[in-house]
PDB file of N, CA and C in Angstrom:
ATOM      1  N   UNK A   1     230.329 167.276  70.479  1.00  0.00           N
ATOM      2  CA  UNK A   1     230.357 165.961  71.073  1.00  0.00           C
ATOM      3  C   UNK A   1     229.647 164.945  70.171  1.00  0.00           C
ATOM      4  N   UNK A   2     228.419 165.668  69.828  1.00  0.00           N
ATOM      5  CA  UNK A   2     227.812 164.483  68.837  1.00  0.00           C
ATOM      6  C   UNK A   2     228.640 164.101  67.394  1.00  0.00           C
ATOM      7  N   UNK A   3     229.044 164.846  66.827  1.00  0.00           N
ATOM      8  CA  UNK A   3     230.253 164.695  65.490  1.00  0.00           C
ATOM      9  C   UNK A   3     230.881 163.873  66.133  1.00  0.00           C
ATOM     10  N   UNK A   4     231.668 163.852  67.169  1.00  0.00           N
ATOM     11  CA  UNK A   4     232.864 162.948  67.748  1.00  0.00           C
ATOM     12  C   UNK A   4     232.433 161.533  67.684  1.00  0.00           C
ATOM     13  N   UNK A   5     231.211 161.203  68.221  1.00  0.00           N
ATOM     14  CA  UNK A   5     230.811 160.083  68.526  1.00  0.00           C
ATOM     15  C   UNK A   5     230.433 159.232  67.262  1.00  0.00           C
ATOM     16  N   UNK A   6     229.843 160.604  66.005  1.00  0.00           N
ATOM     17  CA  UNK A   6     229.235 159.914  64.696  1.00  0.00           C
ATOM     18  C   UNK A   6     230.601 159.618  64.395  1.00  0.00           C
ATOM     19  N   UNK A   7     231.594 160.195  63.949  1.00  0.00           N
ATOM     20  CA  UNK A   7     232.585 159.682  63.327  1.00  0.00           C
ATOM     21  C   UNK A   7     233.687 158.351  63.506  1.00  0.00           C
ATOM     22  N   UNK A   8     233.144 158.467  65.184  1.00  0.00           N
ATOM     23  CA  UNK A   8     233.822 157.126  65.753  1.00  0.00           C
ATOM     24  C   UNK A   8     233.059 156.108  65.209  1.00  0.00           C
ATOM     25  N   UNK A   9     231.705 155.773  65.900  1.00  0.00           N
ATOM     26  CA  UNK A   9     230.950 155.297  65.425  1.00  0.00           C
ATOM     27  C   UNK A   9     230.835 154.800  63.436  1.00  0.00           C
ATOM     28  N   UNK A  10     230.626 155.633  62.990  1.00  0.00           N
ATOM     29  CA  UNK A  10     230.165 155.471  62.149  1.00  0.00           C
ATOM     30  C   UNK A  10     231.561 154.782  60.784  1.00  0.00           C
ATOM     31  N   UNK A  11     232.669 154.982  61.462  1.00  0.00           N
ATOM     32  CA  UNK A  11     234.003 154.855  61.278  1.00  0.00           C
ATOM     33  C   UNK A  11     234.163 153.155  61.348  1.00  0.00           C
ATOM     34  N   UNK A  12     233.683 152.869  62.529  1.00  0.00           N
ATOM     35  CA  UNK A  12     233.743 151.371  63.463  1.00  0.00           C
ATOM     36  C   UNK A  12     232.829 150.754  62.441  1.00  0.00           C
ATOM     37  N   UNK A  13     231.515 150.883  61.897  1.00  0.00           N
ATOM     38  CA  UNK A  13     230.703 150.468  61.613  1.00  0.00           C
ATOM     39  C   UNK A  13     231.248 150.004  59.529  1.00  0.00           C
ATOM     40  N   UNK A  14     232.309 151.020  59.729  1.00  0.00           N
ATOM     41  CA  UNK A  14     232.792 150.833  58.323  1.00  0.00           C
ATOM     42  C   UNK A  14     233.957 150.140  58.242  1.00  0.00           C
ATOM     43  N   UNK A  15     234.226 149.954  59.359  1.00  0.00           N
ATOM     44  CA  UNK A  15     235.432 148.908  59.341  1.00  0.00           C
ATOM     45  C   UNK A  15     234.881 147.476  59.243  1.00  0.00           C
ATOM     46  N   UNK A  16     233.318 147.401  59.742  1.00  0.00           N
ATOM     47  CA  UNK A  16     232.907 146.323  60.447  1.00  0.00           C
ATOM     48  C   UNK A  16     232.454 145.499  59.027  1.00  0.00           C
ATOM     49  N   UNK A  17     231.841 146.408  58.122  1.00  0.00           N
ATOM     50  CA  UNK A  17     231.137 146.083  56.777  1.00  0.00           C
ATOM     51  C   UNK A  17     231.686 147.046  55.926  1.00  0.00           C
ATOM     52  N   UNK A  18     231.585 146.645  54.739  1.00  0.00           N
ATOM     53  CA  UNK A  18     232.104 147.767  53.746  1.00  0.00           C
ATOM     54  C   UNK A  18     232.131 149.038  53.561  1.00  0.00           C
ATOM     55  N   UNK A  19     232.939 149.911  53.158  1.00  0.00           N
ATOM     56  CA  UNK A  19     232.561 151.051  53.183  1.00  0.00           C
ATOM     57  C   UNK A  19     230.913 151.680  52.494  1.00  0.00           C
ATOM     58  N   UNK A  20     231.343 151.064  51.404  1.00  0.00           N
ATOM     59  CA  UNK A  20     230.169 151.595  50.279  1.00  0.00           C
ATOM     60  C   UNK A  20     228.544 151.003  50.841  1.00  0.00           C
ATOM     61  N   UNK A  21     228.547 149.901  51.331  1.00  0.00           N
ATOM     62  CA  UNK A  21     227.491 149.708  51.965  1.00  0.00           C
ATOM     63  C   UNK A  21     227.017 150.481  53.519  1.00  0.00           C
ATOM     64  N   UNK A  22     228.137 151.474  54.150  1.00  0.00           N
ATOM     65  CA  UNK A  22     228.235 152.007  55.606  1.00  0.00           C
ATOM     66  C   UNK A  22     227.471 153.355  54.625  1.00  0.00           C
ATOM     67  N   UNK A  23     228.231 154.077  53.751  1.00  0.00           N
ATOM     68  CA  UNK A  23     227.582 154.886  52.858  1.00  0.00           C
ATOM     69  C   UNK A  23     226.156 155.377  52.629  1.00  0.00           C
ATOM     70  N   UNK A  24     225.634 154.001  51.979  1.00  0.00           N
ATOM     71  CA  UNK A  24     224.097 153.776  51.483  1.00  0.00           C
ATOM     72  C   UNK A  24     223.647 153.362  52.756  1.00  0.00           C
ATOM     73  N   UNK A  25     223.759 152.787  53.612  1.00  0.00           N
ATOM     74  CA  UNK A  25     222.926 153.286  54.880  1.00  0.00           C
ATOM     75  C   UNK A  25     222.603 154.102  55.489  1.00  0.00           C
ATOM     76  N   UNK A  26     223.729 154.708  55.782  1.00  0.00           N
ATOM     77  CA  UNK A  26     224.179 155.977  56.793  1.00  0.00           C
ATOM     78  C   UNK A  26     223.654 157.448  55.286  1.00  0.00           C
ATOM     79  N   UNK A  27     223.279 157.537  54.282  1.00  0.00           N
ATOM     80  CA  UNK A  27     222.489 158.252  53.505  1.00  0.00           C
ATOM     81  C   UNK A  27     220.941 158.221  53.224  1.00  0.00           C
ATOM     82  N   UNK A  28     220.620 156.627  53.071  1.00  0.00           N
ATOM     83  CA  UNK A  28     219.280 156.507  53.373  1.00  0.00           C
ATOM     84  C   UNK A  28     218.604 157.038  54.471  1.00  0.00           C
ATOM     85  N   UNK A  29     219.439 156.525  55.644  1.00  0.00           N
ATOM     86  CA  UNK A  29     218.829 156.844  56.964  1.00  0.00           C
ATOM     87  C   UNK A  29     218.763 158.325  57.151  1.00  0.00           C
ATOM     88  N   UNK A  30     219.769 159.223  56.602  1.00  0.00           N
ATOM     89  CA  UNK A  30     219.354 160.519  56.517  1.00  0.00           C
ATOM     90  C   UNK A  30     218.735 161.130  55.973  1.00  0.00           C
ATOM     91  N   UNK A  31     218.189 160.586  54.632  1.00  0.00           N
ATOM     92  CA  UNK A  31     217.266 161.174  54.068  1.00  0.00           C
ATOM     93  C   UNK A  31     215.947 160.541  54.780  1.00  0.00           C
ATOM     94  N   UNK A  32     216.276 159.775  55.502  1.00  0.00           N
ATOM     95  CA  UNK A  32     214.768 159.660  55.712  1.00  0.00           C
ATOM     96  C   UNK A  32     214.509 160.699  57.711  1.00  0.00           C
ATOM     97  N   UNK A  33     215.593 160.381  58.230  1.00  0.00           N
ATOM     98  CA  UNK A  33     215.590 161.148  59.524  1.00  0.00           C
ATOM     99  C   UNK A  33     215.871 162.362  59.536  1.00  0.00           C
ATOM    100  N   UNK A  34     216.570 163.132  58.668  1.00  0.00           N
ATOM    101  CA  UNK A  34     216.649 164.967  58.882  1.00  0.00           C
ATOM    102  C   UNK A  34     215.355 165.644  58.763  1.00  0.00           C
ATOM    103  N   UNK A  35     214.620 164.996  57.848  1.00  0.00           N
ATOM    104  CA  UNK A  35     213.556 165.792  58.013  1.00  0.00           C
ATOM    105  C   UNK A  35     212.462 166.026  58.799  1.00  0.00           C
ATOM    106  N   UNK A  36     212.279 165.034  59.557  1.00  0.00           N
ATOM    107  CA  UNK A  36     211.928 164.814  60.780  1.00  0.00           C
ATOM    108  C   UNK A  36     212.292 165.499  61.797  1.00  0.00           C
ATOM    109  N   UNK A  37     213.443 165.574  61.804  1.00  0.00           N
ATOM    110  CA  UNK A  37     214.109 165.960  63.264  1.00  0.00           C
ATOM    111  C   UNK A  37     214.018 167.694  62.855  1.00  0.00           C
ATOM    112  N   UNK A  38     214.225 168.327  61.885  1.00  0.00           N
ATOM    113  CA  UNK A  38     213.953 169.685  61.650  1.00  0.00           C
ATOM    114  C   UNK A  38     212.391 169.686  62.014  1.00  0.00           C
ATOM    115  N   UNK A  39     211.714 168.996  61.276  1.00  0.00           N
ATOM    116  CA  UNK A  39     210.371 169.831  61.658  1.00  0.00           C
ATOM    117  C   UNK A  39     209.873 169.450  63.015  1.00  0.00           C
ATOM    118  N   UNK A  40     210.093 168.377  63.614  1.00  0.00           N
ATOM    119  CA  UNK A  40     210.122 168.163  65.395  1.00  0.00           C
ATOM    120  C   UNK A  40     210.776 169.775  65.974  1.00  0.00           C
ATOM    121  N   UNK A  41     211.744 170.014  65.241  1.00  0.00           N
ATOM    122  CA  UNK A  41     212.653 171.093  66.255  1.00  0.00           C
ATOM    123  C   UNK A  41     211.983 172.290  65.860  1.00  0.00           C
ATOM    124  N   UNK A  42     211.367 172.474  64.904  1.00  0.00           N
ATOM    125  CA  UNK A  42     210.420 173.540  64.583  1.00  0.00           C
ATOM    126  C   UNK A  42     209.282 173.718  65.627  1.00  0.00           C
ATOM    127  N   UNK A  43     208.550 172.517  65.786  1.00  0.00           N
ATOM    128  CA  UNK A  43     207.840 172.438  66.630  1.00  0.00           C
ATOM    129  C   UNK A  43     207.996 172.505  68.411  1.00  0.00           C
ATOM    130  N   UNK A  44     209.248 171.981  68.638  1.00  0.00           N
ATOM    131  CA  UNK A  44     209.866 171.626  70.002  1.00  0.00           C
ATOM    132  C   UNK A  44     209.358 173.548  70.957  1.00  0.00           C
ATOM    133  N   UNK A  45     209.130 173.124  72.002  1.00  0.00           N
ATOM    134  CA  UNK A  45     208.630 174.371  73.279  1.00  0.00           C
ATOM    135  C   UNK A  45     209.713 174.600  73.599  1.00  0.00           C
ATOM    136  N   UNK A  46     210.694 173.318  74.496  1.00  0.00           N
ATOM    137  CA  UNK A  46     211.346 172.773  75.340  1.00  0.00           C
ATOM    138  C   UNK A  46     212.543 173.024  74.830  1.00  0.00           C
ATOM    139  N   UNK A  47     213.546 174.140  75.306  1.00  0.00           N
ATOM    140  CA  UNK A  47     215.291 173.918  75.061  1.00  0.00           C
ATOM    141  C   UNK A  47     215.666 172.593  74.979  1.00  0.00           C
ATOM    142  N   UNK A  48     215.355 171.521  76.355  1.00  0.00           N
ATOM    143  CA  UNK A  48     216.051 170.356  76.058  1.00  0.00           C
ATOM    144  C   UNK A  48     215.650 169.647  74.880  1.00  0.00           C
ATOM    145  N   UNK A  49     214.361 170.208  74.689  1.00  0.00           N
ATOM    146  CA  UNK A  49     213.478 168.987  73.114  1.00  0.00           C
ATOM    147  C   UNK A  49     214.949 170.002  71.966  1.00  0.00           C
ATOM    148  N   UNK A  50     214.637 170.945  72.241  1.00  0.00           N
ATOM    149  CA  UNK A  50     215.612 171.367  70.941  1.00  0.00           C
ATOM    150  C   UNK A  50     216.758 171.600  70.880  1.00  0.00           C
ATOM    151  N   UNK A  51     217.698 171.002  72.345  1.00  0.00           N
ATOM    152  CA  UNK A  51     219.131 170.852  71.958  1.00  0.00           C
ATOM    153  C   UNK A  51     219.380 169.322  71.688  1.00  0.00           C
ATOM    154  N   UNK A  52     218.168 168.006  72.149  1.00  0.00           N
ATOM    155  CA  UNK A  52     218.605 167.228  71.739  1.00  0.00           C
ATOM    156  C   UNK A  52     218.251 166.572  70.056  1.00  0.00           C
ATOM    157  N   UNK A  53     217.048 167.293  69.756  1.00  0.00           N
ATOM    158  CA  UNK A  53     217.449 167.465  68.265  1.00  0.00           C
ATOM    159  C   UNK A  53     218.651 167.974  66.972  1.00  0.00           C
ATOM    160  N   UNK A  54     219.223 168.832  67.764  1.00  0.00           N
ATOM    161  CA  UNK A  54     220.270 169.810  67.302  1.00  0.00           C
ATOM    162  C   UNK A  54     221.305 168.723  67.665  1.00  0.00           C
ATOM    163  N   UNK A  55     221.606 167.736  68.427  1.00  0.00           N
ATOM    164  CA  UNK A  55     222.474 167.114  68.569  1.00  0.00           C
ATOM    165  C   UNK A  55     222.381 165.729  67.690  1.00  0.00           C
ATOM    166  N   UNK A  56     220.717 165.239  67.135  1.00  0.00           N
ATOM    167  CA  UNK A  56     220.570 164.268  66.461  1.00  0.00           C
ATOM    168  C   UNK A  56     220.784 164.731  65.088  1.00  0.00           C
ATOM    169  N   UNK A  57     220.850 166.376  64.805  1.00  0.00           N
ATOM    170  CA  UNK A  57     221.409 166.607  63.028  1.00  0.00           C
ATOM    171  C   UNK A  57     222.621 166.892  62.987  1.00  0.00           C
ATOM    172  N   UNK A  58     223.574 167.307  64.173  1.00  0.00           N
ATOM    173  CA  UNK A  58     224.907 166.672  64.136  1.00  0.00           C
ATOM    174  C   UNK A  58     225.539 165.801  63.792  1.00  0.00           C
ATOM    175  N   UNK A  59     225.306 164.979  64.596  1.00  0.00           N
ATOM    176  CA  UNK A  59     225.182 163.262  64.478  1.00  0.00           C
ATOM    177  C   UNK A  59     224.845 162.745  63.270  1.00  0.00           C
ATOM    178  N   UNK A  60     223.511 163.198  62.614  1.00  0.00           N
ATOM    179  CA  UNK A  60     223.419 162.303  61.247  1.00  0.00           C
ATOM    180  C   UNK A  60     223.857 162.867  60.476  1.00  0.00           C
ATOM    181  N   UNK A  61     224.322 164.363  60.365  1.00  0.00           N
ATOM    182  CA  UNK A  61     225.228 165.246  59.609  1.00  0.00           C
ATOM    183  C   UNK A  61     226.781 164.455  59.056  1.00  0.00           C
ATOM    184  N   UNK A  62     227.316 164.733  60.374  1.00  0.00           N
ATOM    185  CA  UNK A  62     228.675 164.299  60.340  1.00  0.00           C
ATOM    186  C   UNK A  62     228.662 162.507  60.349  1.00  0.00           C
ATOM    187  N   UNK A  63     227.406 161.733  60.440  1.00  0.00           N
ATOM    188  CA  UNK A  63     227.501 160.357  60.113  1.00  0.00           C
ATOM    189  C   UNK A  63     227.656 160.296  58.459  1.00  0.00           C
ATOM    190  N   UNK A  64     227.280 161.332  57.873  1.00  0.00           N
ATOM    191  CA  UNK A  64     227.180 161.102  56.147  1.00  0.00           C
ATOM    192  C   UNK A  64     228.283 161.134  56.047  1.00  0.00           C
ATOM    193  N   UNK A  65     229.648 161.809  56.629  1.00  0.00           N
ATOM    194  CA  UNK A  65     230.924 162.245  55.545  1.00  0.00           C
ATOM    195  C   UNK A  65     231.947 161.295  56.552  1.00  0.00           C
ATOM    196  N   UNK A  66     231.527 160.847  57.902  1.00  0.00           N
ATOM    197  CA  UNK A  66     232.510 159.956  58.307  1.00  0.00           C
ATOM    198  C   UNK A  66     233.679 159.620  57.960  1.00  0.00           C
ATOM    199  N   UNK A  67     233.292 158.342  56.720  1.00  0.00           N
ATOM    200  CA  UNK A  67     234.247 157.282  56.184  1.00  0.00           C
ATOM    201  C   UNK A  67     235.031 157.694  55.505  1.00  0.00           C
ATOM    202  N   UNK A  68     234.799 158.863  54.885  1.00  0.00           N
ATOM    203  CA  UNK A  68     235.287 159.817  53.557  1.00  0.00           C
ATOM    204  C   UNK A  68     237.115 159.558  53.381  1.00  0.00           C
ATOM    205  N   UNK A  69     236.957 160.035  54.832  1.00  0.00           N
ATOM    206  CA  UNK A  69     238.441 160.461  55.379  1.00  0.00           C
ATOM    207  C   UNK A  69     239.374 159.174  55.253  1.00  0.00           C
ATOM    208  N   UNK A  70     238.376 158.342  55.456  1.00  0.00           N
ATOM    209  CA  UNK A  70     238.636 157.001  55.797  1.00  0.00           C
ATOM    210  C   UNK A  70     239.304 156.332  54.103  1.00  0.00           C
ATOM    211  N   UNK A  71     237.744 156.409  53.650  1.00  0.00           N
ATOM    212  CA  UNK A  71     237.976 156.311  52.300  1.00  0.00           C
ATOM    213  C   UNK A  71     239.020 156.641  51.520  1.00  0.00           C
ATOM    214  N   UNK A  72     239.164 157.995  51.473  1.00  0.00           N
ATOM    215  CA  UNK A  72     240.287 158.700  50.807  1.00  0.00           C
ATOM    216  C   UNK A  72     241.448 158.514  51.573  1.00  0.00           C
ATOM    217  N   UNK A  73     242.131 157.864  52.082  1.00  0.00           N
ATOM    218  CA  UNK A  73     242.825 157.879  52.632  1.00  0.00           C
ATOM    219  C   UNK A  73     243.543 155.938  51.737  1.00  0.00           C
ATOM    220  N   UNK A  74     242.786 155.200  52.163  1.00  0.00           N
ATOM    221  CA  UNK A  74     242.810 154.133  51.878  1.00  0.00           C
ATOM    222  C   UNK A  74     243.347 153.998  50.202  1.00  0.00           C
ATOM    223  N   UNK A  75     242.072 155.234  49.337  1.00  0.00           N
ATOM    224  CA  UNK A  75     242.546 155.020  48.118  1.00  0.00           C
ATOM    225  C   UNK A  75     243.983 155.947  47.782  1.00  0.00           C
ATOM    226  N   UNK A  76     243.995 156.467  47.735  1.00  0.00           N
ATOM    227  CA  UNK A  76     245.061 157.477  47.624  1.00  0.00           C
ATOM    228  C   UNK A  76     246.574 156.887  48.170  1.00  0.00           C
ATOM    229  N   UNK A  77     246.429 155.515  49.204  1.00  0.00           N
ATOM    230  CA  UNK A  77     247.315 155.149  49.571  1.00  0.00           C
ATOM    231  C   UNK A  77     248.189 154.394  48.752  1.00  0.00           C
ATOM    232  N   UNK A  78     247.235 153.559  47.551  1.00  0.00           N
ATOM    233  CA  UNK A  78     247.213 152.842  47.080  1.00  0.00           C
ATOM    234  C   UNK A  78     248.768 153.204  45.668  1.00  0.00           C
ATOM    235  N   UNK A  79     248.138 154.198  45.893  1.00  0.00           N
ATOM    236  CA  UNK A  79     248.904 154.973  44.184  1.00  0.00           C
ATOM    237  C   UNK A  79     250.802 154.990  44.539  1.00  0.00           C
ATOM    238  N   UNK A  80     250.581 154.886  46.421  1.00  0.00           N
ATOM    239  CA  UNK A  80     252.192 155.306  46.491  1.00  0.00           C
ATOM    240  C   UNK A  80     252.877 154.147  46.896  1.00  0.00           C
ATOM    241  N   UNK A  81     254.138 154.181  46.667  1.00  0.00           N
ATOM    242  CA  UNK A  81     254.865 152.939  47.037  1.00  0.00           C
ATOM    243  C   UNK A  81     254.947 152.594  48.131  1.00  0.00           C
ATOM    244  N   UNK A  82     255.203 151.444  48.599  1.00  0.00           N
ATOM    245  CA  UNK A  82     254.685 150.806  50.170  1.00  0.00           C
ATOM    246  C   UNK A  82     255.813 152.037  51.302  1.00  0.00           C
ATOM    247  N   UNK A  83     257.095 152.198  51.229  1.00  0.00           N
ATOM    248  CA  UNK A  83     257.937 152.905  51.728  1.00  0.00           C
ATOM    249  C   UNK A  83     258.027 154.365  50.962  1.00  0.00           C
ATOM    250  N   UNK A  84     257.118 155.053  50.468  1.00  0.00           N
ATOM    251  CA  UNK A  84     257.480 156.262  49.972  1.00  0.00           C
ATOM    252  C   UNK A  84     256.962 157.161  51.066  1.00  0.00           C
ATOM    253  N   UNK A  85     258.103 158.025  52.573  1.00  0.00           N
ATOM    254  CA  UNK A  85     257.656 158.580  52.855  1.00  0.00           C
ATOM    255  C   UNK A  85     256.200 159.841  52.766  1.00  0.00           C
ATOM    256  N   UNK A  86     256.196 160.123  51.939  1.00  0.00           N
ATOM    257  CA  UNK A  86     255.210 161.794  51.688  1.00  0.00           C
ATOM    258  C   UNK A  86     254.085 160.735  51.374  1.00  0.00           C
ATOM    259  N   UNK A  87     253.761 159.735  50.904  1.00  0.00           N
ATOM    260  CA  UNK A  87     252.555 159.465  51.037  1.00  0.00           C
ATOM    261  C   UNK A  87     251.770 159.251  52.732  1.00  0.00           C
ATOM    262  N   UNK A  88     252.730 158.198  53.809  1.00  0.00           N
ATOM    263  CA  UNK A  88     251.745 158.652  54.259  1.00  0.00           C
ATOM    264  C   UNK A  88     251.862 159.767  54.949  1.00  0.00           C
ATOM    265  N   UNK A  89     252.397 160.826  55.146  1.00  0.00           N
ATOM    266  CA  UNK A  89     252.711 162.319  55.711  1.00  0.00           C
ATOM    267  C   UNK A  89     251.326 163.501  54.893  1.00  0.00           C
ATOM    268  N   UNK A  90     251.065 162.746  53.617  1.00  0.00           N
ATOM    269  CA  UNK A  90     249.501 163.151  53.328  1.00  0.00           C
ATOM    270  C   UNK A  90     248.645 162.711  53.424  1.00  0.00           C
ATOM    271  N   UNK A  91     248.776 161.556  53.282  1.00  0.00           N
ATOM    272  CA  UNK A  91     247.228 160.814  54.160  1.00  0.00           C
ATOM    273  C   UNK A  91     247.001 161.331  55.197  1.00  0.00           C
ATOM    274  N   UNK A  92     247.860 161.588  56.335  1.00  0.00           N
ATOM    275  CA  UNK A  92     247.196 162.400  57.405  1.00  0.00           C
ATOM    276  C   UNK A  92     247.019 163.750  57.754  1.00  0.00           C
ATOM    277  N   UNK A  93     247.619 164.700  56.699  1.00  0.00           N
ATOM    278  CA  UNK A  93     247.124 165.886  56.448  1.00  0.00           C
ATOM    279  C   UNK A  93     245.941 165.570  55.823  1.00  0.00           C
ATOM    280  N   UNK A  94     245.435 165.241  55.125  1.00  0.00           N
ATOM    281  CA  UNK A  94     244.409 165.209  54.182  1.00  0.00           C
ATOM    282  C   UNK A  94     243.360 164.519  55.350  1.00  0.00           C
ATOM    283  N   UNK A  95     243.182 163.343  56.095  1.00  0.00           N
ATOM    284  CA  UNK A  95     242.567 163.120  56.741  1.00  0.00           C
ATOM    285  C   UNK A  95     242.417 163.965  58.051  1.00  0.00           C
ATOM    286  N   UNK A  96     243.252 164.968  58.158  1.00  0.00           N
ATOM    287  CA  UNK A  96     243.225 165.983  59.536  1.00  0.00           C
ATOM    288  C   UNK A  96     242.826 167.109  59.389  1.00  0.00           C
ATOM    289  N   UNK A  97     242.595 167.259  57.748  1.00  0.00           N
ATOM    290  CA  UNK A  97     242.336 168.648  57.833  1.00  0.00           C
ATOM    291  C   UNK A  97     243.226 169.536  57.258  1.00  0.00           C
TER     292      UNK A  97
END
């Protein structure tokens, strides 16, 4: 659930402002919050203290690679002709997985 929400999120947020700047945020902020939240969860007594940590390194996990999809998708689009079926028939393999 938490991936779902980072990727929406963090997706929206890259539509909103540039990619490359959604990037260097959404990386800073993880280098500065994972480590935190591991050694909190190291420490945590409480299941709920440590499933809702486990749900905040989800979240900033899958907030790092978000746009990617996004990204690559956008560039890669670029290379094919505006009507050349198979391009976008891979953009969304490639963005699906």
């Amino acid at each position: 659930m938490s991936a779902f929400i980072a990727a929406v999120l963090i997706g929206w947020i890259s539509d909103q402002i540039e990619r490359k700047k959604t990037f260097l945020i959404v990386d800073i902020a993880a280098i500065i919050l994972l480590p935190f939240c591991y050694l909190g969860m190291a420490r945590a007594d409480d299941l709920t203290v440590i499933v809702l940590y486990s749900l905040a390194i989800a979240f900033i996990g899958n907030a790092g690679y978000a746009p990617i999809l996004i990204f690559l998708n956008e560039r890669f689009r670029r290379h094919c002709a505006p009507a050349a079926p198979g391009c976008h028939g891979t953009s969304v393999l490639r963005s699906a997985g």
